[in-house]
C-alpha atoms as a PDB file:
ATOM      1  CA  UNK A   1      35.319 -14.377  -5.751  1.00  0.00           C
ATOM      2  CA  UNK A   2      32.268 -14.821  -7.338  1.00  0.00           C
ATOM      3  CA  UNK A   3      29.420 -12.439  -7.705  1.00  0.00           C
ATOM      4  CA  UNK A   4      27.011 -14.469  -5.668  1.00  0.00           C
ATOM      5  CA  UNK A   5      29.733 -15.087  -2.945  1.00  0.00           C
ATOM      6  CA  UNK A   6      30.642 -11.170  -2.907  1.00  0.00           C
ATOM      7  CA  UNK A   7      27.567  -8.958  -2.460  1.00  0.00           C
ATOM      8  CA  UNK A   8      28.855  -5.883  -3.969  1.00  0.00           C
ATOM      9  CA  UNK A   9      29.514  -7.305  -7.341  1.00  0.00           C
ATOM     10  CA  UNK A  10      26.254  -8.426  -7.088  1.00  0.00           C
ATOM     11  CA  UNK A  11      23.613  -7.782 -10.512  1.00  0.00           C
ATOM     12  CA  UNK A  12      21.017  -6.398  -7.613  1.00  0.00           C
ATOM     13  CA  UNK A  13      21.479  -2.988  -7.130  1.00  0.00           C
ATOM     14  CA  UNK A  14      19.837  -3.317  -3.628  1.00  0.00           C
ATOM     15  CA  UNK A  15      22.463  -6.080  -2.778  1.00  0.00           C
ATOM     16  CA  UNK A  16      25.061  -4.133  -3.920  1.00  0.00           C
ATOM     17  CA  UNK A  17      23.997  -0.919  -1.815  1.00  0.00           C
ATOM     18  CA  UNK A  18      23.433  -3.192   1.488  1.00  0.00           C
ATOM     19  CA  UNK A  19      27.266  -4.475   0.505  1.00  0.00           C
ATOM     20  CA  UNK A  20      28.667  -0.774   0.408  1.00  0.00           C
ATOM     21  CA  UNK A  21      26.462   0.241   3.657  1.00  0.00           C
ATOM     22  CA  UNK A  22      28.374  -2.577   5.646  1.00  0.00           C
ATOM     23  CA  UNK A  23      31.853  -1.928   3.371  1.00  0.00           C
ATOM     24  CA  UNK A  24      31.371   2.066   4.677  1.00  0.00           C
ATOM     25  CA  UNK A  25      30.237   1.806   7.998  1.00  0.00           C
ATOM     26  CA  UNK A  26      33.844  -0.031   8.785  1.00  0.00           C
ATOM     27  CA  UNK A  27      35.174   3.660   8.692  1.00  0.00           C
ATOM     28  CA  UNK A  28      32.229   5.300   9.596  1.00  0.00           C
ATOM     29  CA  UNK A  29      30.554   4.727  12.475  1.00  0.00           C
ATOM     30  CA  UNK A  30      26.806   5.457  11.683  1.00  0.00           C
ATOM     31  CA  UNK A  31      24.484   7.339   9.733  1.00  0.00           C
ATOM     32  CA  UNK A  32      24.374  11.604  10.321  1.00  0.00           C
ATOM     33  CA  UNK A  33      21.180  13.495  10.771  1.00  0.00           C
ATOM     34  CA  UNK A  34      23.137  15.366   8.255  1.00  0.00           C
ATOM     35  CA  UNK A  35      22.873  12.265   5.263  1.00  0.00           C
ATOM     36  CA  UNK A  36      18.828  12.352   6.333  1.00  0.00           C
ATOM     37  CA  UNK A  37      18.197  16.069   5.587  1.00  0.00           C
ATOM     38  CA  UNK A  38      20.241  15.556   2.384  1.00  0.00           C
ATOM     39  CA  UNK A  39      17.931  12.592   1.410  1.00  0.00           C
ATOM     40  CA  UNK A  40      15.337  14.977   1.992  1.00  0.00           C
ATOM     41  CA  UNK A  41      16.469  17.662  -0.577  1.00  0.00           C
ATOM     42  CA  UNK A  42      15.054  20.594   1.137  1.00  0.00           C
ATOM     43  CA  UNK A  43      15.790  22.755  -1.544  1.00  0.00           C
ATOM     44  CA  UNK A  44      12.408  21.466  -3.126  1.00  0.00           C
ATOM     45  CA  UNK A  45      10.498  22.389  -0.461  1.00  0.00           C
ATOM     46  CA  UNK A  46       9.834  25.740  -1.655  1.00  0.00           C
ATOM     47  CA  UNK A  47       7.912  24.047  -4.607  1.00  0.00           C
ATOM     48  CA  UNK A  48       5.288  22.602  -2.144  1.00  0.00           C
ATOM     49  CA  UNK A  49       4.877  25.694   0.067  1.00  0.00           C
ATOM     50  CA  UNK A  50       3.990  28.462  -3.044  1.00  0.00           C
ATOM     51  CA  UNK A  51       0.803  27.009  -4.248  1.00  0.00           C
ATOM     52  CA  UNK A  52      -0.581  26.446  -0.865  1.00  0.00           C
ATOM     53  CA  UNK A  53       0.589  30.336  -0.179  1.00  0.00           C
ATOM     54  CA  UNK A  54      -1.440  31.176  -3.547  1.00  0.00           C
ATOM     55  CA  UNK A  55      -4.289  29.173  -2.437  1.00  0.00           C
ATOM     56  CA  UNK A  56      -4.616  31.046   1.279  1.00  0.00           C
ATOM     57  CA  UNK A  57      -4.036  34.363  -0.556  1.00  0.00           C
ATOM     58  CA  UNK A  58      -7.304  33.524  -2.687  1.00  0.00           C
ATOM     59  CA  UNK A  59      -8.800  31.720   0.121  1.00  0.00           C
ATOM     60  CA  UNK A  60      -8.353  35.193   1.909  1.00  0.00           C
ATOM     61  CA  UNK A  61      -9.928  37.237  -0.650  1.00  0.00           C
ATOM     62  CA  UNK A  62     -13.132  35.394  -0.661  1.00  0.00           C
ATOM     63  CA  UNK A  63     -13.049  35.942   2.846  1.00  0.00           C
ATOM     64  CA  UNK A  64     -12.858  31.946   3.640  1.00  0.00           C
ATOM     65  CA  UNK A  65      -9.714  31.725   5.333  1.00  0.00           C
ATOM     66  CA  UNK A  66      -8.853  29.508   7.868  1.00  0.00           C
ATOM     67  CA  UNK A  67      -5.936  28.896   9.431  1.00  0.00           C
ATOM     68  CA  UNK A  68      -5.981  25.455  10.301  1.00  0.00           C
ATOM     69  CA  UNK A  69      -6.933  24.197   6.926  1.00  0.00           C
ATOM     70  CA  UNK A  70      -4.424  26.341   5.640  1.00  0.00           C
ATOM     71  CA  UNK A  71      -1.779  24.965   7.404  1.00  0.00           C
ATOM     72  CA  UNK A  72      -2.879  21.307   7.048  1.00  0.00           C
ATOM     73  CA  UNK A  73      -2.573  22.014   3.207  1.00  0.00           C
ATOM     74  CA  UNK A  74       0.699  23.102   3.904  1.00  0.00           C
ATOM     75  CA  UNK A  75       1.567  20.100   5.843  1.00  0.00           C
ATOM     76  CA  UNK A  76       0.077  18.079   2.955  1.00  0.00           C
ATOM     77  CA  UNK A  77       1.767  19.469   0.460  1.00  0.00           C
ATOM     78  CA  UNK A  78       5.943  19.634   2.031  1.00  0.00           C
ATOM     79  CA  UNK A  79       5.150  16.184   3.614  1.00  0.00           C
ATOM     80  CA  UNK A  80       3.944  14.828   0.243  1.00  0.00           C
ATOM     81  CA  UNK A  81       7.311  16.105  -1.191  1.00  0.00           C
ATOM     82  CA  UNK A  82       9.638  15.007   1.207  1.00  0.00           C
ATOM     83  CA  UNK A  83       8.300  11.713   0.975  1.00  0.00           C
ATOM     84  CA  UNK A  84       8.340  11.611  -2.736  1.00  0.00           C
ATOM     85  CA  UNK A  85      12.048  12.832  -2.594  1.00  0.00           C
ATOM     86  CA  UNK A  86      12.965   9.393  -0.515  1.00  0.00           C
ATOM     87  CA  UNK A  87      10.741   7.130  -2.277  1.00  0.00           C
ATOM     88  CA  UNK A  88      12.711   8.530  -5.580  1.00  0.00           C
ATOM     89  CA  UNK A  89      16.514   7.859  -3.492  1.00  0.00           C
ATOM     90  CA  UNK A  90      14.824   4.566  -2.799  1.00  0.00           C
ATOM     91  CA  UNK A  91      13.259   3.163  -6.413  1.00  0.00           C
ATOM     92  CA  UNK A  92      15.946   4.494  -8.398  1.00  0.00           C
ATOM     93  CA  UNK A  93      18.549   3.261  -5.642  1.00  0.00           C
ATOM     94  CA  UNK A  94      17.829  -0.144  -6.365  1.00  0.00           C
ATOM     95  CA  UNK A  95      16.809  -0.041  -9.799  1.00  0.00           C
ATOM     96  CA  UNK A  96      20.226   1.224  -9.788  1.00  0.00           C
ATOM     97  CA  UNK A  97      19.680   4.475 -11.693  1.00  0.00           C
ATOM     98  CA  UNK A  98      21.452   6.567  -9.520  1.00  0.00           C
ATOM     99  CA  UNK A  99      24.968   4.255 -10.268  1.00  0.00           C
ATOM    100  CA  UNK A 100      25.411   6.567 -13.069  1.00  0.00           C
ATOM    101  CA  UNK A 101      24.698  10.032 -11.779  1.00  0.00           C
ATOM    102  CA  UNK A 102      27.230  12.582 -11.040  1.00  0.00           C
ATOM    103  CA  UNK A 103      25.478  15.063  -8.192  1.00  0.00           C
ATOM    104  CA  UNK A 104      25.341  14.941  -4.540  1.00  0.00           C
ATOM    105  CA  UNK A 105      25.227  11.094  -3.237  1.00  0.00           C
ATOM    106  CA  UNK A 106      21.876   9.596  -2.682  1.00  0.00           C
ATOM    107  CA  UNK A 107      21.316   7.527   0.554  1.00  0.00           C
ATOM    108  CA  UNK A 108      20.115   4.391  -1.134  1.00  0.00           C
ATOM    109  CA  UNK A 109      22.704   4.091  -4.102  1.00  0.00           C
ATOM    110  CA  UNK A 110      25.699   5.556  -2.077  1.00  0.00           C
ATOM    111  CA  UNK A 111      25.156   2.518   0.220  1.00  0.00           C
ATOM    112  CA  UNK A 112      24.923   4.797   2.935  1.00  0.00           C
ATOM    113  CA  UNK A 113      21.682   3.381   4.420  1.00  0.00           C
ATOM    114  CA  UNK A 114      20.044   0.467   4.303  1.00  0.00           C
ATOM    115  CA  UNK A 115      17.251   0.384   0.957  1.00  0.00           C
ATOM    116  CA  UNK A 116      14.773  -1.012   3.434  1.00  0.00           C
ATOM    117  CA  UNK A 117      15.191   1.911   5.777  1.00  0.00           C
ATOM    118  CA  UNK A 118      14.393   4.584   2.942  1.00  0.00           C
ATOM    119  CA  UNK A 119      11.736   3.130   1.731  1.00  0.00           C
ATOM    120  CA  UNK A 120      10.222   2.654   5.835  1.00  0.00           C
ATOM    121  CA  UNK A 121      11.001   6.454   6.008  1.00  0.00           C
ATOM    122  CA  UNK A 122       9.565   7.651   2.640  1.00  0.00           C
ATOM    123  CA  UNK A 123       6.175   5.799   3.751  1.00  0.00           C
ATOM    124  CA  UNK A 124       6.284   7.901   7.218  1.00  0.00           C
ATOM    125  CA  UNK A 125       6.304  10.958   5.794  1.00  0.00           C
ATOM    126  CA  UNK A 126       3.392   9.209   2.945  1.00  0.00           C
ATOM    127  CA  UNK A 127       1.307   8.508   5.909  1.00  0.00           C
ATOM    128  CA  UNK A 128       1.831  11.648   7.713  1.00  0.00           C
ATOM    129  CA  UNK A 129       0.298  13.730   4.605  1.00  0.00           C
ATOM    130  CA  UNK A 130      -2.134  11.011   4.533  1.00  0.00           C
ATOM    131  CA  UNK A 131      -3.097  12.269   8.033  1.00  0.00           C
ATOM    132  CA  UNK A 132      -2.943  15.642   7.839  1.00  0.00           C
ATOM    133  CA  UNK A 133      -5.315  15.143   4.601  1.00  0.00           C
ATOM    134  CA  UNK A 134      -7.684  13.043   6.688  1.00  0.00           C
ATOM    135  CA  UNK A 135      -7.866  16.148   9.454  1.00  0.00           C
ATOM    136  CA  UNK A 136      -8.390  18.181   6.646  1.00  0.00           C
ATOM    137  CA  UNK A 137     -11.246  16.629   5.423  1.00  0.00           C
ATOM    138  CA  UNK A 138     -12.973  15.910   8.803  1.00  0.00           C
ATOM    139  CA  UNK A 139     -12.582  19.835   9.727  1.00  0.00           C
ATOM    140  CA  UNK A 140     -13.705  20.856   6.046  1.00  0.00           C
ATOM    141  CA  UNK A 141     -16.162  18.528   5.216  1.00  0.00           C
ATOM    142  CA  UNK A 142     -14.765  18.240   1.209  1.00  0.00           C
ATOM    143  CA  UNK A 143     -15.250  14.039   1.630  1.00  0.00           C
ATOM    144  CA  UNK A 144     -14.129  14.142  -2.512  1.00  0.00           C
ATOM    145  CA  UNK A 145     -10.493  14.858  -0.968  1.00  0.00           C
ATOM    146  CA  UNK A 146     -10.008  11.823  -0.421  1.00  0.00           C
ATOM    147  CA  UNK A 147      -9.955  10.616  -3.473  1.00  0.00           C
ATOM    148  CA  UNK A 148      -7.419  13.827  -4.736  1.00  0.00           C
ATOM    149  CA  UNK A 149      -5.295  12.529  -1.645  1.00  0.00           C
ATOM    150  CA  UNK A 150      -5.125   8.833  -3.129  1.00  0.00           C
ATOM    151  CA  UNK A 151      -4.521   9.875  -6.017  1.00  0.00           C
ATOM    152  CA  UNK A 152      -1.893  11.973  -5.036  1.00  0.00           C
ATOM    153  CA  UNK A 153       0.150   9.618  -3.121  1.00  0.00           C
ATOM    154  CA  UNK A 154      -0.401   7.315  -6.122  1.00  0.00           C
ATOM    155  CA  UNK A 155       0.975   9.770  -8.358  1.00  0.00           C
ATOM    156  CA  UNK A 156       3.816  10.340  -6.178  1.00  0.00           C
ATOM    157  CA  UNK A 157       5.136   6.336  -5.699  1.00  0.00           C
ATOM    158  CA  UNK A 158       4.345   5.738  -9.589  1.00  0.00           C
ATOM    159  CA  UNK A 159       7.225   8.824 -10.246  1.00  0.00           C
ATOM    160  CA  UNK A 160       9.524   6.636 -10.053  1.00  0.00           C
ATOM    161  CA  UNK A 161       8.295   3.161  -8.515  1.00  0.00           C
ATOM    162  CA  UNK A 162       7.086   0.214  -9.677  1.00  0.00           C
ATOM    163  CA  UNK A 163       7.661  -1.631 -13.065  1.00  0.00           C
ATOM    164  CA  UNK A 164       6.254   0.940 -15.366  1.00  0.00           C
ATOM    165  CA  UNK A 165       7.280   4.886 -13.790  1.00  0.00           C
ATOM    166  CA  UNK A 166       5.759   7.271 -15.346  1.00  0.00           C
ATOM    167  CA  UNK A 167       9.072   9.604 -14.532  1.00  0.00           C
ATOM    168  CA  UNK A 168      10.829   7.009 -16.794  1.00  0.00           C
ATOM    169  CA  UNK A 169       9.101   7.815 -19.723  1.00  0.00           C
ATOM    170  CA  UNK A 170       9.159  11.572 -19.872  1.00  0.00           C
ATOM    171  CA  UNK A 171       5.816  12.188 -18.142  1.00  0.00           C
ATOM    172  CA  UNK A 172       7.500  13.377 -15.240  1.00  0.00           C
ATOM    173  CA  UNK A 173       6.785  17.376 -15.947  1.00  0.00           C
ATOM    174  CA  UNK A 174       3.263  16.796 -16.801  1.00  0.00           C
ATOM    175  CA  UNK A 175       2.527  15.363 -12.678  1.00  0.00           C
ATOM    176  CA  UNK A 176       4.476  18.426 -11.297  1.00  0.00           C
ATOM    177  CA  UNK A 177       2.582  20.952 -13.294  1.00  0.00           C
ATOM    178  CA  UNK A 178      -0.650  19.011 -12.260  1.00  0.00           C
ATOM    179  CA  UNK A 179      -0.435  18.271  -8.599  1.00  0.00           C
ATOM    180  CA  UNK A 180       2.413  21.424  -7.265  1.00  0.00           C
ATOM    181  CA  UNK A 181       0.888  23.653  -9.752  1.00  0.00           C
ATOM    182  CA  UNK A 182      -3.247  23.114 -10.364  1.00  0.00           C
ATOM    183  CA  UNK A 183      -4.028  20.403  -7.357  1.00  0.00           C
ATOM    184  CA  UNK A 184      -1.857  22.502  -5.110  1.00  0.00           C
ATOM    185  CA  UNK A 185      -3.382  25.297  -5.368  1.00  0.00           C
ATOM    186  CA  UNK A 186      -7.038  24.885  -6.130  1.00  0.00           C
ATOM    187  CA  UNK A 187      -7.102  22.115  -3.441  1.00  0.00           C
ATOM    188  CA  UNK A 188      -6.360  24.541  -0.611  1.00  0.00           C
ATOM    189  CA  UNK A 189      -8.711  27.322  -1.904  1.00  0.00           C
ATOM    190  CA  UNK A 190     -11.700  24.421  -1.895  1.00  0.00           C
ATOM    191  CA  UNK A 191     -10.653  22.997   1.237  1.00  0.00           C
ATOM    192  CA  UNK A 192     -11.766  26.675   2.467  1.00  0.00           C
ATOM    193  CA  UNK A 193     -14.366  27.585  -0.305  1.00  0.00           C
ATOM    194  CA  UNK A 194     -16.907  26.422  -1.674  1.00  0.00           C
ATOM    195  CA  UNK A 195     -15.907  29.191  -4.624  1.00  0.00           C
ATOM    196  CA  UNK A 196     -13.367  28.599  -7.128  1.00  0.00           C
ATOM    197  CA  UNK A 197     -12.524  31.847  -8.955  1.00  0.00           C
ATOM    198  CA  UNK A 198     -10.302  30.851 -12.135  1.00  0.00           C
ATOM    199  CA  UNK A 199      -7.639  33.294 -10.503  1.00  0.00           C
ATOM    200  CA  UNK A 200      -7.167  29.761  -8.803  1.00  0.00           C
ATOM    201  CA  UNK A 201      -6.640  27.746 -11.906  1.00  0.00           C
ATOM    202  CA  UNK A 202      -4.344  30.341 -13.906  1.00  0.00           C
ATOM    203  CA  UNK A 203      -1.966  31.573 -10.475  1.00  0.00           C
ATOM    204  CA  UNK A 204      -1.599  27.514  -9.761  1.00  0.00           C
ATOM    205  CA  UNK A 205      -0.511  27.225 -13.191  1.00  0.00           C
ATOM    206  CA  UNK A 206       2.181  29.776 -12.703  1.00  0.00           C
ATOM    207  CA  UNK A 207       3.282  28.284  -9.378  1.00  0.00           C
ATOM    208  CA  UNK A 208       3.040  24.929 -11.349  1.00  0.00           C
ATOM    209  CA  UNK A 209       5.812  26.028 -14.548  1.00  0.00           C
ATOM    210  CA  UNK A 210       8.065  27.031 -11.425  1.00  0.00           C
ATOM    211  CA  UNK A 211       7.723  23.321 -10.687  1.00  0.00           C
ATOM    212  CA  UNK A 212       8.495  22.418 -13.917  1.00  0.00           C
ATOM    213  CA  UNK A 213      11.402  24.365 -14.833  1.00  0.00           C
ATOM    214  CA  UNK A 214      13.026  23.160 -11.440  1.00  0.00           C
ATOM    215  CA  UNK A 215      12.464  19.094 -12.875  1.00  0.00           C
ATOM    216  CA  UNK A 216      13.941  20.298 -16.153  1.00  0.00           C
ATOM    217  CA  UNK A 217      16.869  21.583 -14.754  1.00  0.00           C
ATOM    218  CA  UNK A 218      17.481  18.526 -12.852  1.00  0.00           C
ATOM    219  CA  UNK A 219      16.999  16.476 -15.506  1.00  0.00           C
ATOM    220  CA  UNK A 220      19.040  18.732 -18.042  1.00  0.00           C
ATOM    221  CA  UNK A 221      21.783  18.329 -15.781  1.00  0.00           C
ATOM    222  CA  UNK A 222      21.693  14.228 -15.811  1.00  0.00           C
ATOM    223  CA  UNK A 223      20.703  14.068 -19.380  1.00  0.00           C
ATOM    224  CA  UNK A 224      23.810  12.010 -20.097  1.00  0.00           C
ATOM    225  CA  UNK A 225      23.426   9.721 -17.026  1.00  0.00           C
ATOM    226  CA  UNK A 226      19.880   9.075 -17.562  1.00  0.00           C
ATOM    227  CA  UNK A 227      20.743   7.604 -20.834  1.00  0.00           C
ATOM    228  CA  UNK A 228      23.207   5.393 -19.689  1.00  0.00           C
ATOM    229  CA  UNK A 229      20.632   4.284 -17.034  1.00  0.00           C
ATOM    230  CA  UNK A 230      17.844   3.878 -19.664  1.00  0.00           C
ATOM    231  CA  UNK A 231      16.024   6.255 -17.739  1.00  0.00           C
ATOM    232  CA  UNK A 232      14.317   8.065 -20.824  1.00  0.00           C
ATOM    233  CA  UNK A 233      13.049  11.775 -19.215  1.00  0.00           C
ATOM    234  CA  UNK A 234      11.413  14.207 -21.310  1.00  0.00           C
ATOM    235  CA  UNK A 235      15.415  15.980 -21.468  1.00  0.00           C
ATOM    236  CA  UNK A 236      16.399  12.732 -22.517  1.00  0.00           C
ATOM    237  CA  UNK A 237      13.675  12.642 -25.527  1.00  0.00           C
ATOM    238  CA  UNK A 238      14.100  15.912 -26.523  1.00  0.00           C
ATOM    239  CA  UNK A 239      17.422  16.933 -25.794  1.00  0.00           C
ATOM    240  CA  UNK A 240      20.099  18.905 -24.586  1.00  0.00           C
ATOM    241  CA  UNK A 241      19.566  22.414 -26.052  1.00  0.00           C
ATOM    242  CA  UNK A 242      15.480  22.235 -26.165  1.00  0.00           C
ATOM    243  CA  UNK A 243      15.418  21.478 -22.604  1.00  0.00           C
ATOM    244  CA  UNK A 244      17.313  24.878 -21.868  1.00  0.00           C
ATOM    245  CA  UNK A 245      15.091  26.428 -24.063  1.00  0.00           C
ATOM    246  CA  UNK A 246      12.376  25.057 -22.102  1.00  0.00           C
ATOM    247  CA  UNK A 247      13.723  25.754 -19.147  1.00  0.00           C
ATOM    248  CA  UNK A 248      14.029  29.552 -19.297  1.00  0.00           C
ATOM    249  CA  UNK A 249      10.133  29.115 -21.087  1.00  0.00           C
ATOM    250  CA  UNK A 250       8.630  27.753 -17.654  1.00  0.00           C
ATOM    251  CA  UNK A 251      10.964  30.056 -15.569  1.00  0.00           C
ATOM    252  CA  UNK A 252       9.315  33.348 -17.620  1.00  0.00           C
ATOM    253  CA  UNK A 253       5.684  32.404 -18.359  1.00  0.00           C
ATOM    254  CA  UNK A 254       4.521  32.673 -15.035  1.00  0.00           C
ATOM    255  CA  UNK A 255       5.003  36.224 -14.647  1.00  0.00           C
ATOM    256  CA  UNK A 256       2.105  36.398 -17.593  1.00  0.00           C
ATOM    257  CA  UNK A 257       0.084  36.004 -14.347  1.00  0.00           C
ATOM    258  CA  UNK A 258       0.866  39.390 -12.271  1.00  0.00           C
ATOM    259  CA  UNK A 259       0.651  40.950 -15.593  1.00  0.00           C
ATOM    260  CA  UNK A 260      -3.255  40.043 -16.261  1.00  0.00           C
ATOM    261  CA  UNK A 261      -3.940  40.624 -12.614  1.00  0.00           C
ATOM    262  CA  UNK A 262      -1.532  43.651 -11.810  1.00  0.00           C
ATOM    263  CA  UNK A 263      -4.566  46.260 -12.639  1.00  0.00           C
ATOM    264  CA  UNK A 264      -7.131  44.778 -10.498  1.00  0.00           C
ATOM    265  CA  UNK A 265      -4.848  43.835  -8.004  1.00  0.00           C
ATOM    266  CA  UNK A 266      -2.042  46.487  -7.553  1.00  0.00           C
ATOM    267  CA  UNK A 267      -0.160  43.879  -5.329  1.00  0.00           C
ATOM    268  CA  UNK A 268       0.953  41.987  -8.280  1.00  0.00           C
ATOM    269  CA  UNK A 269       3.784  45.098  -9.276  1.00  0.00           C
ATOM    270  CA  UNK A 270       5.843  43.365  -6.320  1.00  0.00           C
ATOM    271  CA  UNK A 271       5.106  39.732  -7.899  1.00  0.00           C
ATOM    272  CA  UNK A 272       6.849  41.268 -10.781  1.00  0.00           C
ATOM    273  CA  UNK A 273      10.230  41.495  -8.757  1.00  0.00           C
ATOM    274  CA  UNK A 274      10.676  38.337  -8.646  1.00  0.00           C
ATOM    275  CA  UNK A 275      11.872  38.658 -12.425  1.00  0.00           C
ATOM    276  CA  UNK A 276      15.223  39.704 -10.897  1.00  0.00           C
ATOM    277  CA  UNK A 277      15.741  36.118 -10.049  1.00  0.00           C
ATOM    278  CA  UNK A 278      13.794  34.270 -12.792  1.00  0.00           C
ATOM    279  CA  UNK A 279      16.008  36.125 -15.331  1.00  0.00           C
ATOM    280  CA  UNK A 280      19.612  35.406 -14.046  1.00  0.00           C
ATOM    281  CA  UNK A 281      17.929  31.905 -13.432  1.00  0.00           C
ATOM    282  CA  UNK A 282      17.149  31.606 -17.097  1.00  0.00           C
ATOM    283  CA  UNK A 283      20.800  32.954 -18.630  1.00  0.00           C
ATOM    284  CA  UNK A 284      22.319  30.667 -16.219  1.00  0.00           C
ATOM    285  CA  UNK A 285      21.142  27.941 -17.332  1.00  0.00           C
ATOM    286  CA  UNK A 286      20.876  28.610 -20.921  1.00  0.00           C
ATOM    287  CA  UNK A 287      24.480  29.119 -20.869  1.00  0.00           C
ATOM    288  CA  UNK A 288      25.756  26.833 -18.362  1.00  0.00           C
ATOM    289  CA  UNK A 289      28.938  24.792 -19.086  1.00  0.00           C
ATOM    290  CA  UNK A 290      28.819  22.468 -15.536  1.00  0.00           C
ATOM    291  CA  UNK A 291      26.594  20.644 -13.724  1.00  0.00           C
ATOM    292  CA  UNK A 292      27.193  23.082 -10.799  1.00  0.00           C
ATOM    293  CA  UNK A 293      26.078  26.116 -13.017  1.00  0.00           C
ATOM    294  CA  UNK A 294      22.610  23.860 -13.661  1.00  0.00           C
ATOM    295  CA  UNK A 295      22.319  23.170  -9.853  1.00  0.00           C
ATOM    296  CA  UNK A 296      22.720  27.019  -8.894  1.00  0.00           C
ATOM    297  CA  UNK A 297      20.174  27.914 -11.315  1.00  0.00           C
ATOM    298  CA  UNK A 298      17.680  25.523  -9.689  1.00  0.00           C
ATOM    299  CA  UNK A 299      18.490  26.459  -6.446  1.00  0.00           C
ATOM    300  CA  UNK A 300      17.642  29.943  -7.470  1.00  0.00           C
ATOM    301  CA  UNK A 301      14.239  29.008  -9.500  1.00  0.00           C
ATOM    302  CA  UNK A 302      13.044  26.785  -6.335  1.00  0.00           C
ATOM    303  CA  UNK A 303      13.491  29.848  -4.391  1.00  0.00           C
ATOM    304  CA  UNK A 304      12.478  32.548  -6.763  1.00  0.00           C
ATOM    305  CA  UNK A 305       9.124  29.893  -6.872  1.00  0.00           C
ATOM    306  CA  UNK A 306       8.406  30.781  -2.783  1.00  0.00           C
ATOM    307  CA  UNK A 307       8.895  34.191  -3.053  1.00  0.00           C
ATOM    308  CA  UNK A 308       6.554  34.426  -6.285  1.00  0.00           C
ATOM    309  CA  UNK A 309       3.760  32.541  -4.591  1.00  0.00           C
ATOM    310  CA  UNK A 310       3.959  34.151  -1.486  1.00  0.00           C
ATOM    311  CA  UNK A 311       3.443  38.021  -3.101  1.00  0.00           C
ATOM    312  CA  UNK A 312       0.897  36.455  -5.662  1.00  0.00           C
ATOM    313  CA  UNK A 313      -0.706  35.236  -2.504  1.00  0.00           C
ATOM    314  CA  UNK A 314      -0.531  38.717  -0.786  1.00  0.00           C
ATOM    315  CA  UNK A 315      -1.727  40.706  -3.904  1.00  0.00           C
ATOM    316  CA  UNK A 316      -5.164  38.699  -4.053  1.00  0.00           C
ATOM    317  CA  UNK A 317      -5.491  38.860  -0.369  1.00  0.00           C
ATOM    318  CA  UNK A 318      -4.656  42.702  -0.209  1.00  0.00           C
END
C-alpha cells in the first residue's frame, strides 16, 4: 500500500500520529488521566514555583506582600509552564522531532492523542495564565504587565513552534534564564512593589541557572537524537562533554547568592543546604553512562531548585 493510501507511512508526522492514535486505541480503549499528567511533566513545575517563592520572600521584606498577587504570580508562572510543556509534545510531535527520542513517550508523537487535542489543551492552560495575569494587573495596577505577559506567552509558543524556534537553534537556555529566572522573579516583587532592590535581579538569576541546568540536562541526554532530528540545541552545538561541564556550572553558581547575602541575612546558612543535592546532582551527571543517570540528576536539580528558592525566599523575609 501506498503512503498516501496508508496514513502511518505517511511523510506528515501529524498524519502519521493520528494513524497510530486509531492503530492503538484498537487495544486500548481510551486515553488515561495518567498519559495527561505525563504530558504535563510535573517534574518541571518546581522551576516555575522558586522564583515566584524568591519574589514573595523579597516582596515580604519590603513589607509589600500580598497574598493574592502572590499567588496569581504563582498561578502565572506553573500555568505558563504546563502549557509550554504541551505546546512542546505538540510542535515537535508533528514536526516529528520526538520520532527519534529515546525517553518517556510524548502524547503527540506516541500517537496516543490526537495532535489537535494537545495543541486545544496547551492553549487552555495559555489562556488560563493569560487570566490570572489579567487579575493580576487589575488588582495591582502594573498596566506594563501586559506587555511582559505577551511577551511571555510569545516566548513560550516560539520555544519550539512555528517555522523558525528559537529552541531549535540553541537559544533555548538563554529564554529560561530570562523569563523562570529574572522575569520570574522581579515580576512578582513589582506586581507588589513599587521597589526593586537588586537582591531581586541577582536571587532570580540564581533561581534562573537552576532553570538552566535542568534544560541542559535534558538536552545532554537527547544530544544524539536531536541531531538526527536536525534539532540543533545549544548541547547539540557544543557538545557532549561541555554540556556536562556546563551543567554542574549552572547547578553550583547559584549558591554564590546565599554566600553574598548570608551576613546580612543569616537565613541564607540554610539556603546553603541545598548544596547536598546540587552536588550529587552535579557528579551524577558529569559521570553518567545512561540516559536514566541524566534523568535522575534532573529530577534532583528541579527539586533541589524549589527547595533553594523557597529558603532564599525565607532568609530575605526573616
Amino acid at each position: 500500500m501506498s503512503a498516501s493510501k496508508n496514513p502511518s507511512r505517511s511523510g506528515n508526522p501529524a498524519r502519521r500520529a493520528a494513524a497510530h492514535l486509531h492503530e492503538q486505541q484498537d487495544g486500548r480503549s481510551r486515553i488515561t488521566w495518567r498519559d495527561w499528567v505525563s504530558g504535563a511533566r510535573l517534574r518541571t513545575l518546581p522551576l516555575a514555583v522558586a522564583p515566584v517563592a524568591v519574589g514573595a520572600g523579597l516582596a515580604y521584606m519590603l513589607q509589600a506582600f500580598s497574598w493574592s498577587l502572590s499567588l496569581l504570580a504563582l498561578a502565572v508562572a506553573v500555568l505558563l509552564q504546563i502549557g509550554v510543556n504541551f505546546a512542546n509534545d505538540y510542535s515537535d510531535g508533528v514536526r516529528g522531532t520526538d520520532e527519534f527520542r529515546v525517553g518517556p513517550a510524548r502524547l503527540t508523537a506516541s500517537g496516543l492523542v490526537n495532535p489537535k487535542k494537545v495543541l486545544a489543551t496547551a492553549l487552555v492552560f495559555f489562556g488560563l495564565a493569560a487570566v490570572a495575569g489579567l487579575v493580576a494587573v487589575l488588582i495591582s495596577g502594573r498596566w506594563w504587565f501586559l506587555a511582559v505577559g505577551v511577551l511571555a506567552l510569545v516566548a513560550a509558543w516560539f520555544y519550539t513552534g512555528g517555522k523558525r524556534p528559537y529552541g531549535y537553534a540553541g537559544l533555548g537556555e538563554v529564554a529560561v534564564f530570562i523569563f523562570f529566572g529574572l522575569v520570574a522573579t522581579v515580576g512578582t516583587v513589582w506586581l507588589q512593589s513599587e521597589i526593586i532592590p537588586q537582591e531581586a535581579w541577582i536571587a532570580g538569576a540564581g533561581v534562573g541557572f537552576f532553570a538552566v541546568a535542568v534544560l541542559i540536562a535534558n538536552n545532554t541526554r537527547d544530544i544524539e537524537t536531536d541531531r538526527l532530528a536536525g534539532k540543533h540545541t545549544l548541547s547539540v552545538r557544543i557538545g557532549d562533554r561541555a554540556s556536562r561541564i556546563l551543567f554542574a556550572f549552572c547547578v553550583l553558581v547559584p549558591f554564590v547568592v546565599p554566600a553574598i547575602y548570608i551576613v546580612v541575612y543569616p537565613g541564607m546558612l540554610l539556603a546553603m543546604l541545598v548544596l547536598l543535592a546540587a552536588i550529587p546532582a552535579a557528579v551524577i551527571m558529569v559521570w553518567a553512562r545512561s540516559a536514566r543517570e541524566m534523568v535522575l540528576a534532573l529530577g534532583i536539580t528541579s527539586l533541589a531548585s524549589l527547595v533553594y528558592g523557597a529558603l532564599v525566599g525565607i532568609a530575605f523575609a526573616f
